[in-house]
N, C-alpha and C. Protein backbone atom coordinates (compact mmCIF):
# COMPACT_ATOMS: atom_id res chain seq x y z
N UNK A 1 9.22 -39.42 -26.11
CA UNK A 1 8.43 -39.38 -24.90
C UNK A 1 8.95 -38.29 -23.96
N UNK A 2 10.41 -37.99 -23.68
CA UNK A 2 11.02 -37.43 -22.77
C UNK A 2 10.57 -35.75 -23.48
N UNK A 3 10.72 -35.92 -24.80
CA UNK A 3 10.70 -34.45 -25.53
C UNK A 3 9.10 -33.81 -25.15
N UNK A 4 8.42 -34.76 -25.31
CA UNK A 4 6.81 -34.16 -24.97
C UNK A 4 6.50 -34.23 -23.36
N UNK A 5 7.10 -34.54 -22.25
CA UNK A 5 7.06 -34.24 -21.10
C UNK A 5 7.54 -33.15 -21.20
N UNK A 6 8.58 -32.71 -21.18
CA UNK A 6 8.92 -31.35 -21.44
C UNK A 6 8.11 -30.33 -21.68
N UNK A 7 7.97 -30.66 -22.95
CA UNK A 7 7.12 -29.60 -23.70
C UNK A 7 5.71 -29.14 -22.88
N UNK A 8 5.55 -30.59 -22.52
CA UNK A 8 3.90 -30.48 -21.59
C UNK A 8 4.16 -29.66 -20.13
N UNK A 9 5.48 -29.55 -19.52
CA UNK A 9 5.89 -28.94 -18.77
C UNK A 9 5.95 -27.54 -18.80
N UNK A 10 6.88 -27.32 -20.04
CA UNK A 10 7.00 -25.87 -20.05
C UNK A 10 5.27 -25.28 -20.75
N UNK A 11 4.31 -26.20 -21.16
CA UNK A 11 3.30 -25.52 -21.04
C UNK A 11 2.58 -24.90 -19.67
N UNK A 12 2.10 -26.03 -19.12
CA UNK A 12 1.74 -25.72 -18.00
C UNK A 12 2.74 -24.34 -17.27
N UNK A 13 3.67 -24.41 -17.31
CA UNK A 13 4.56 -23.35 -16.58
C UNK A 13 4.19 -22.00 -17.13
N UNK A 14 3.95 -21.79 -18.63
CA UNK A 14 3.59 -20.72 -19.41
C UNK A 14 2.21 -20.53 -18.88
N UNK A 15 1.38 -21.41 -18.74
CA UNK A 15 -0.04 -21.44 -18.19
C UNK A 15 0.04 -20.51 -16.91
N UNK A 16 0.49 -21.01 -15.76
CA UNK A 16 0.92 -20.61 -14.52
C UNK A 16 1.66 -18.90 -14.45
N UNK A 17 2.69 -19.05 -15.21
CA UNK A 17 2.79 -17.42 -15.53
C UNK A 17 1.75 -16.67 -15.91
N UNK A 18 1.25 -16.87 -16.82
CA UNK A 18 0.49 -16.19 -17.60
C UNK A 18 -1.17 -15.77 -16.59
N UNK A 19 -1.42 -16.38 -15.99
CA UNK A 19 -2.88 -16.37 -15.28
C UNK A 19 -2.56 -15.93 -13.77
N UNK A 20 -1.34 -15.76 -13.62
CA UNK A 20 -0.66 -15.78 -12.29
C UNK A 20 -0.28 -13.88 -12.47
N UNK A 21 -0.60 -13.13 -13.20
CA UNK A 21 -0.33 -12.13 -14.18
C UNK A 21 1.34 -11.74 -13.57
N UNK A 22 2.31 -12.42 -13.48
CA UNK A 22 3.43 -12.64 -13.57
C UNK A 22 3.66 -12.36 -12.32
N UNK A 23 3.02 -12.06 -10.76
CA UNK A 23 2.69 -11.79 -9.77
C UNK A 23 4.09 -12.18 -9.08
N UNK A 24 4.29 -13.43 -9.81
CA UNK A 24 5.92 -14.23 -8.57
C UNK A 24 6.93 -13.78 -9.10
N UNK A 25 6.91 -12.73 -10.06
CA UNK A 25 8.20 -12.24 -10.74
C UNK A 25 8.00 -10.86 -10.13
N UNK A 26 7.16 -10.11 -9.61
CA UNK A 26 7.15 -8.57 -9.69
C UNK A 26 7.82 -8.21 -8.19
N UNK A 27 8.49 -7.54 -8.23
CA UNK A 27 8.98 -6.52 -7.38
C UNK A 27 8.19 -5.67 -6.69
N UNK A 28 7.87 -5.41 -5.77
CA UNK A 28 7.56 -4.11 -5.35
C UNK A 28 8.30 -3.14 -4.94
N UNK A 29 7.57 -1.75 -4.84
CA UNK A 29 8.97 -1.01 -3.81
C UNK A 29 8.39 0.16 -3.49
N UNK A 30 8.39 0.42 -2.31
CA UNK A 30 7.95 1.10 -1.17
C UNK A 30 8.70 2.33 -1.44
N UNK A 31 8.40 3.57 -1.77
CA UNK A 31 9.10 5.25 -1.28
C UNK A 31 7.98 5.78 -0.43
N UNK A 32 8.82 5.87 0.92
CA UNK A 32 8.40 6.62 1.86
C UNK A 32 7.78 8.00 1.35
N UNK A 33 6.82 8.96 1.79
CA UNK A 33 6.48 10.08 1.78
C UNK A 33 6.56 10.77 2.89
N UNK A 34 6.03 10.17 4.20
CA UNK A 34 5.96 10.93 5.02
C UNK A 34 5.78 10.05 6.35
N UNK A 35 6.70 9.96 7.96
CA UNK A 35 6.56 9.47 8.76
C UNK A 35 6.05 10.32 9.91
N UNK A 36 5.26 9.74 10.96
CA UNK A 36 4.23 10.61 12.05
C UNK A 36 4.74 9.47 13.45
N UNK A 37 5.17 10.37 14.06
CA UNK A 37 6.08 9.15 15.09
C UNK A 37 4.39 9.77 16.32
N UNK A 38 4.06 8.70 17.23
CA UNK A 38 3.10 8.54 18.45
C UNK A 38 3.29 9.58 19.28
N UNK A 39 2.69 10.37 20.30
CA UNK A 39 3.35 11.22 21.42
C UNK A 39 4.16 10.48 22.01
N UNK A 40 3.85 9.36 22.27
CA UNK A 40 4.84 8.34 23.19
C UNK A 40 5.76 7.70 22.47
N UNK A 41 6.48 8.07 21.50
CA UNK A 41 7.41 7.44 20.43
C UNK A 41 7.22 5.84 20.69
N UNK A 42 6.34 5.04 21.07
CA UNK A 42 5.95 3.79 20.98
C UNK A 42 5.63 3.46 19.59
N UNK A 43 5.04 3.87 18.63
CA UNK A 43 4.97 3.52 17.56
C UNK A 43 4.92 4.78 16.20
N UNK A 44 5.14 4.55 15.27
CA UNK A 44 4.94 5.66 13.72
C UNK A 44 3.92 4.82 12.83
N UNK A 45 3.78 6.00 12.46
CA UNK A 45 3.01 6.10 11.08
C UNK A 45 3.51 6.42 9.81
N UNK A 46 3.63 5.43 9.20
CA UNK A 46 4.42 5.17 7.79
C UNK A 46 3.67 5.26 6.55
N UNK A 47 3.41 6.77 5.74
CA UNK A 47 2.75 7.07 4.72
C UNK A 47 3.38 7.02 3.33
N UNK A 48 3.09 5.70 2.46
CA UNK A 48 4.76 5.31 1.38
C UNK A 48 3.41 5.16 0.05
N UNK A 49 4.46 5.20 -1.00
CA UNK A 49 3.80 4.74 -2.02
C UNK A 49 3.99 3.36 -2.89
N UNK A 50 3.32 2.96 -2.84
CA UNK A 50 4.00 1.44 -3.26
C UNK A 50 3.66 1.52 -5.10
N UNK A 51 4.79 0.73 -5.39
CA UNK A 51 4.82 0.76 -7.17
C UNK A 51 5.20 -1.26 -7.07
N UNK A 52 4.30 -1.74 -8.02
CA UNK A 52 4.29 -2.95 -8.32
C UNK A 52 4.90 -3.47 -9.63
N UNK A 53 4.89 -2.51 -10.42
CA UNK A 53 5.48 -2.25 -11.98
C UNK A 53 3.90 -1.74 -12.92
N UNK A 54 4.19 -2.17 -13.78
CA UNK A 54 3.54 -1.72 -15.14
C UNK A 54 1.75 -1.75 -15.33
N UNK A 55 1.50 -3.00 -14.63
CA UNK A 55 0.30 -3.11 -14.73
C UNK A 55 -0.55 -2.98 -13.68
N UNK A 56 -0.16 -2.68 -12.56
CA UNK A 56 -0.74 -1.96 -11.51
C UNK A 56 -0.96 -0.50 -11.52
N UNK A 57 -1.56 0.22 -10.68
CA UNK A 57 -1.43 2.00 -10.81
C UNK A 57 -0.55 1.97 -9.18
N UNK A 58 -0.16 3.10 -9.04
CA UNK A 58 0.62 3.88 -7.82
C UNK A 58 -0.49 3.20 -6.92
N UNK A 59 -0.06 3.12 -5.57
CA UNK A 59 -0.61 3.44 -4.49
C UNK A 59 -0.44 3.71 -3.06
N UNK A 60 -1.26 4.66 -2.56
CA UNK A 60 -0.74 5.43 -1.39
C UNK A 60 -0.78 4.53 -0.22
N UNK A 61 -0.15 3.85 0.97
CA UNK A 61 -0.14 2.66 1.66
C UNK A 61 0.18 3.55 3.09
N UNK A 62 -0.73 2.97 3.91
CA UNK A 62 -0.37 3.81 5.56
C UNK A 62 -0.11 2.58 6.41
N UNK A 63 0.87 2.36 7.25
CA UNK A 63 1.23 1.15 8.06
C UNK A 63 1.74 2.25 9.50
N UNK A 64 1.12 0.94 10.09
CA UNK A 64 1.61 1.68 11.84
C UNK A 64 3.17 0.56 12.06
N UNK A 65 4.27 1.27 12.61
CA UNK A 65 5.42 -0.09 12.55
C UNK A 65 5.84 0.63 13.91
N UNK A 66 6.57 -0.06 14.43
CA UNK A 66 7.50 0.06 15.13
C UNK A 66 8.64 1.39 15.08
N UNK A 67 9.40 2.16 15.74
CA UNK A 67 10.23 2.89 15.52
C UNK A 67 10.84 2.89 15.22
N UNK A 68 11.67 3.72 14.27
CA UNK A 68 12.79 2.96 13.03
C UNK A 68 12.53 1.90 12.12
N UNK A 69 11.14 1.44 12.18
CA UNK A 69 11.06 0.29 11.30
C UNK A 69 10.70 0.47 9.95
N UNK A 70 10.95 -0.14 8.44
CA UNK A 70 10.71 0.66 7.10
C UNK A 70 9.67 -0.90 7.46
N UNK A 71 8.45 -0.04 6.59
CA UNK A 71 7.77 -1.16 6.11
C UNK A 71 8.25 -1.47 4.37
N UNK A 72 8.12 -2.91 4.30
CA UNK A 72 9.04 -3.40 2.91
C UNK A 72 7.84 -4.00 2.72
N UNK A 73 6.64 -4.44 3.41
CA UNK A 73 5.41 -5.43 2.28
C UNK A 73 4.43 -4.35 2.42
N UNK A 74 3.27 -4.57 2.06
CA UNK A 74 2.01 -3.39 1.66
C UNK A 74 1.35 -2.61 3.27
N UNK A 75 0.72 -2.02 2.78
CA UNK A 75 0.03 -0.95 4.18
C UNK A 75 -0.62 -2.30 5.28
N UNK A 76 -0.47 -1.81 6.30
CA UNK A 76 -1.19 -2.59 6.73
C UNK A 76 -2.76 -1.84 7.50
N UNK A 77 -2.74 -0.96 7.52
CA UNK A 77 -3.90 0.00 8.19
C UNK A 77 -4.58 0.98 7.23
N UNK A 78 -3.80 1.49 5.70
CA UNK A 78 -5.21 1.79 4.53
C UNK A 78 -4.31 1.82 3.45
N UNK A 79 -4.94 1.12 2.46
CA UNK A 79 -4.57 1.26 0.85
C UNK A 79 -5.44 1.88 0.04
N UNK A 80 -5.16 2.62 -0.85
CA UNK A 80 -5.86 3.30 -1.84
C UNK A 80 -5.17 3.83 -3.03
N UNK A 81 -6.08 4.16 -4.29
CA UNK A 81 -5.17 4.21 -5.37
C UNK A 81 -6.15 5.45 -6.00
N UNK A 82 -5.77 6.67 -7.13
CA UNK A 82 -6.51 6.63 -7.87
C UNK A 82 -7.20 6.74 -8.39
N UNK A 83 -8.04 5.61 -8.57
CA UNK A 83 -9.42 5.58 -8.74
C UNK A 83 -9.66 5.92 -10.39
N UNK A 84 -8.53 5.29 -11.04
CA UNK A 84 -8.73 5.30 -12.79
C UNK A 84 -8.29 7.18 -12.99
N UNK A 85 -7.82 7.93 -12.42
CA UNK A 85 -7.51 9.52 -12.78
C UNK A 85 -8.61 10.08 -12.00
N UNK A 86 -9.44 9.38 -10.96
CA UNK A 86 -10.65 10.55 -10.30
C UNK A 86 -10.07 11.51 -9.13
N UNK A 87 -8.54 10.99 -8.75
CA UNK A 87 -7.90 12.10 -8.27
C UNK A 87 -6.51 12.09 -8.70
N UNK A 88 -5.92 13.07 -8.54
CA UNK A 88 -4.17 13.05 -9.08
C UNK A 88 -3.51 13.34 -8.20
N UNK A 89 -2.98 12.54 -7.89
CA UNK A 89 -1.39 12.25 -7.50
C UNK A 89 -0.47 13.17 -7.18
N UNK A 90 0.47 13.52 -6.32
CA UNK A 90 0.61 14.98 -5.96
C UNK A 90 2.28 14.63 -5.70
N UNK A 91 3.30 15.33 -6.11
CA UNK A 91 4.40 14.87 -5.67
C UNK A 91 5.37 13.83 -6.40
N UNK A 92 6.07 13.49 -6.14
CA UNK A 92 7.55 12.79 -7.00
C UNK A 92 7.05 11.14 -6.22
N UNK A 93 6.11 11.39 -5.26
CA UNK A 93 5.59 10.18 -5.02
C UNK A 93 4.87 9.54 -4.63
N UNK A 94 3.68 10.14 -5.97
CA UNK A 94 2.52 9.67 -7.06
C UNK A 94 1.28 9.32 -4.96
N UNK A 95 1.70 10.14 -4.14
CA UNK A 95 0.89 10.16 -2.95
C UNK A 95 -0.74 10.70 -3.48
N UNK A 96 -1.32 10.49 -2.73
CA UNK A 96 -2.79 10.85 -3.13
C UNK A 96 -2.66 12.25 -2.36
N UNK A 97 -3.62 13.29 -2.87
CA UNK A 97 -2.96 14.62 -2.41
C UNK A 97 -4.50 15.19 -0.95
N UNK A 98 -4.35 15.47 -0.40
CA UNK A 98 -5.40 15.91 0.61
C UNK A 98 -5.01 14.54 1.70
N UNK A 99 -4.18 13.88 1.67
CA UNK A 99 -3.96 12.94 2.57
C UNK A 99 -3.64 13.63 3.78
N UNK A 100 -3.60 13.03 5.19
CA UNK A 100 -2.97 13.87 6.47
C UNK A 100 -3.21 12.63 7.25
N UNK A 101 -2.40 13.02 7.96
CA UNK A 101 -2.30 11.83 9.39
C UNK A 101 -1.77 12.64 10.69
N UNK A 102 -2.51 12.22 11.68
CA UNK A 102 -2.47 12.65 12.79
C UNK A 102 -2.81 11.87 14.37
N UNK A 103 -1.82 11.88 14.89
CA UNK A 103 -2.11 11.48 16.04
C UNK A 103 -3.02 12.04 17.13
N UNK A 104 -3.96 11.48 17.44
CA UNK A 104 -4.58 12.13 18.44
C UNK A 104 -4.79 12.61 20.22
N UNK A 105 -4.68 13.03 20.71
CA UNK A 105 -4.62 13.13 22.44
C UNK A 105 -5.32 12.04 23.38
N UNK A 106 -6.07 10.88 22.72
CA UNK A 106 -6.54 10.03 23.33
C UNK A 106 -5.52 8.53 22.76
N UNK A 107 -4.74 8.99 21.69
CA UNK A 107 -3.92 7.78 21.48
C UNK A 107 -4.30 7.49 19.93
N UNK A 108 -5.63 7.63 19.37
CA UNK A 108 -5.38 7.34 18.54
C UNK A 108 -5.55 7.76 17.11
N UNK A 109 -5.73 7.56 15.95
CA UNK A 109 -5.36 8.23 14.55
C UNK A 109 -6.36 8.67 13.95
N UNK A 110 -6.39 9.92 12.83
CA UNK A 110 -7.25 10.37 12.02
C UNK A 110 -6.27 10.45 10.90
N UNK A 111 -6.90 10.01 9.89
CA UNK A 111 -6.29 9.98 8.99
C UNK A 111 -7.62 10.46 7.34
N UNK A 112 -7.05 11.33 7.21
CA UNK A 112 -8.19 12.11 5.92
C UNK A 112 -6.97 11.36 4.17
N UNK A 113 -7.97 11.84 3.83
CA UNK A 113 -7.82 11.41 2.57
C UNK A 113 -8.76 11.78 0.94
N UNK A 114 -8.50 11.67 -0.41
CA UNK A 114 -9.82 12.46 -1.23
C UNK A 114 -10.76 11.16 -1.31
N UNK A 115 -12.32 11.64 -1.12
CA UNK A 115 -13.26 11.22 -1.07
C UNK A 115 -13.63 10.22 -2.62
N UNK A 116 -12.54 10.68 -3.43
CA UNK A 116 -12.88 10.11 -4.79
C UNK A 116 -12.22 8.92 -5.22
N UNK A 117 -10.87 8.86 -4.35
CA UNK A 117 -9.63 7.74 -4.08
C UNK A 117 -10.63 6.50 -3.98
N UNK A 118 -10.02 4.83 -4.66
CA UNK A 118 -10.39 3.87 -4.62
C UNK A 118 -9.68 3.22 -3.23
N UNK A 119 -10.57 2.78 -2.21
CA UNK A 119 -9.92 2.16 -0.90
C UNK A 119 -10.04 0.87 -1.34
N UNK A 120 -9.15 0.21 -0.69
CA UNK A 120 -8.45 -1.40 -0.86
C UNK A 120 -8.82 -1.91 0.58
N UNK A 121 -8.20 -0.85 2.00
CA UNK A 121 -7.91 -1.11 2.77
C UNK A 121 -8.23 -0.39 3.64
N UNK A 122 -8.93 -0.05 4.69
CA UNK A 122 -9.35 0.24 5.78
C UNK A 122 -9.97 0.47 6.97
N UNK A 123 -8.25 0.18 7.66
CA UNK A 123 -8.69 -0.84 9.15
C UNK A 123 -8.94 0.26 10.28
N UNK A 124 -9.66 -0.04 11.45
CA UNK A 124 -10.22 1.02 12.25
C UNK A 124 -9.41 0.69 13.33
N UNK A 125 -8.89 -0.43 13.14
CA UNK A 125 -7.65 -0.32 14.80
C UNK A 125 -6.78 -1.73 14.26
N UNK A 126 -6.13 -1.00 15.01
CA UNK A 126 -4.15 -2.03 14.20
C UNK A 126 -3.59 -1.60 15.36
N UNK A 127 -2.79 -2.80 15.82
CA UNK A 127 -1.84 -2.91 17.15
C UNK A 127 -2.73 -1.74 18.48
N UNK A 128 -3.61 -1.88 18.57
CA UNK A 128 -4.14 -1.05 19.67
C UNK A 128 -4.57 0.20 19.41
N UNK A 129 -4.01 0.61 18.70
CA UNK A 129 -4.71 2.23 17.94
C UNK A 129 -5.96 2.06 17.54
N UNK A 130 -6.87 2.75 17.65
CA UNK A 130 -8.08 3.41 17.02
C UNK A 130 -8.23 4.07 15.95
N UNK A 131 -8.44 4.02 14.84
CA UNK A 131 -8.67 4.85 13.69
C UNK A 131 -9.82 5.52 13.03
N UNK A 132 -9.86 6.60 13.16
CA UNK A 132 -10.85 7.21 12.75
C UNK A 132 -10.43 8.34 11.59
N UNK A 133 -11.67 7.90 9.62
CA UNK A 133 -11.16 8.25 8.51
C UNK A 133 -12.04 9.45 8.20
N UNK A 134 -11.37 10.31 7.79
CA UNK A 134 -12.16 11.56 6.71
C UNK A 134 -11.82 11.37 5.70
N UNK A 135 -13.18 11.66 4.97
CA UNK A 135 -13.24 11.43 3.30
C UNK A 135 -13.36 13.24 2.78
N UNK A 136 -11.76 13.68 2.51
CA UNK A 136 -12.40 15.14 2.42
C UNK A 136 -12.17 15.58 0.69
């Protein structure tokens, strides 16, 4: 009896991994590319590439943080990847290439990017900023 609880256990658990596509085991990890600090050094712009492992693709992640702050979980203001090879990757870190970020004289952001890139994520205002995107 005790042997087939078990067993029925470590199924379900194999179940749970397996459909879970190993999600509670993966690592992520953030390499910075490029930081854009505010006119008013009140806040940056944090342009990183995030790698999940094997079965994900690269992706380029933009977060507004605090000064000095590393972002360690995903973009919070645009994600994009890609797009299956419809653009390539530029750099030691796999960044989407035509990207730019810029602060603007009214406070807040433009941020361009290639028109062919798959978006995940993007937000038009985060912590008070305004965002406005080119698809170039």
């Amino acid at each position: 009896m005790r042997t087939t609880a078990l067993a029925a256990v470590a199924v379900l658990f194999g179940v749970a991994v397996s459909s879970s596509g190993c999600s509670a085991f993966v690592s992520c990890v953030n390499t910075p590319a490029m930081r854009v600090d505010s006119p008013d050094r009140s806040l940056s712009v944090e342009v990183f590439e995030r790698d999940c492992g094997a079965t994900t693709d690269f992706s380029t992640q933009i977060s507004i943080v605090k000064p000095g702050k590393v972002e360690t979980g995903g973009g919070n203001l645009f994600v994009a990847d890609a797009n299956h090879g419809a653009v390539t990757a530029e750099g030691p870190h796999h960044v989407l290439p035509m990207m730019s970020v810029r602060w603007l004289p009214d406070g807040g952001l433009r941020i361009s990017y290639p028109k062919a890139a798959r978006v995940f994520l993007r937000k038009t205002v985060r912590d008070g900023v305004r965002v406005a995107y080119v698809e170039t």
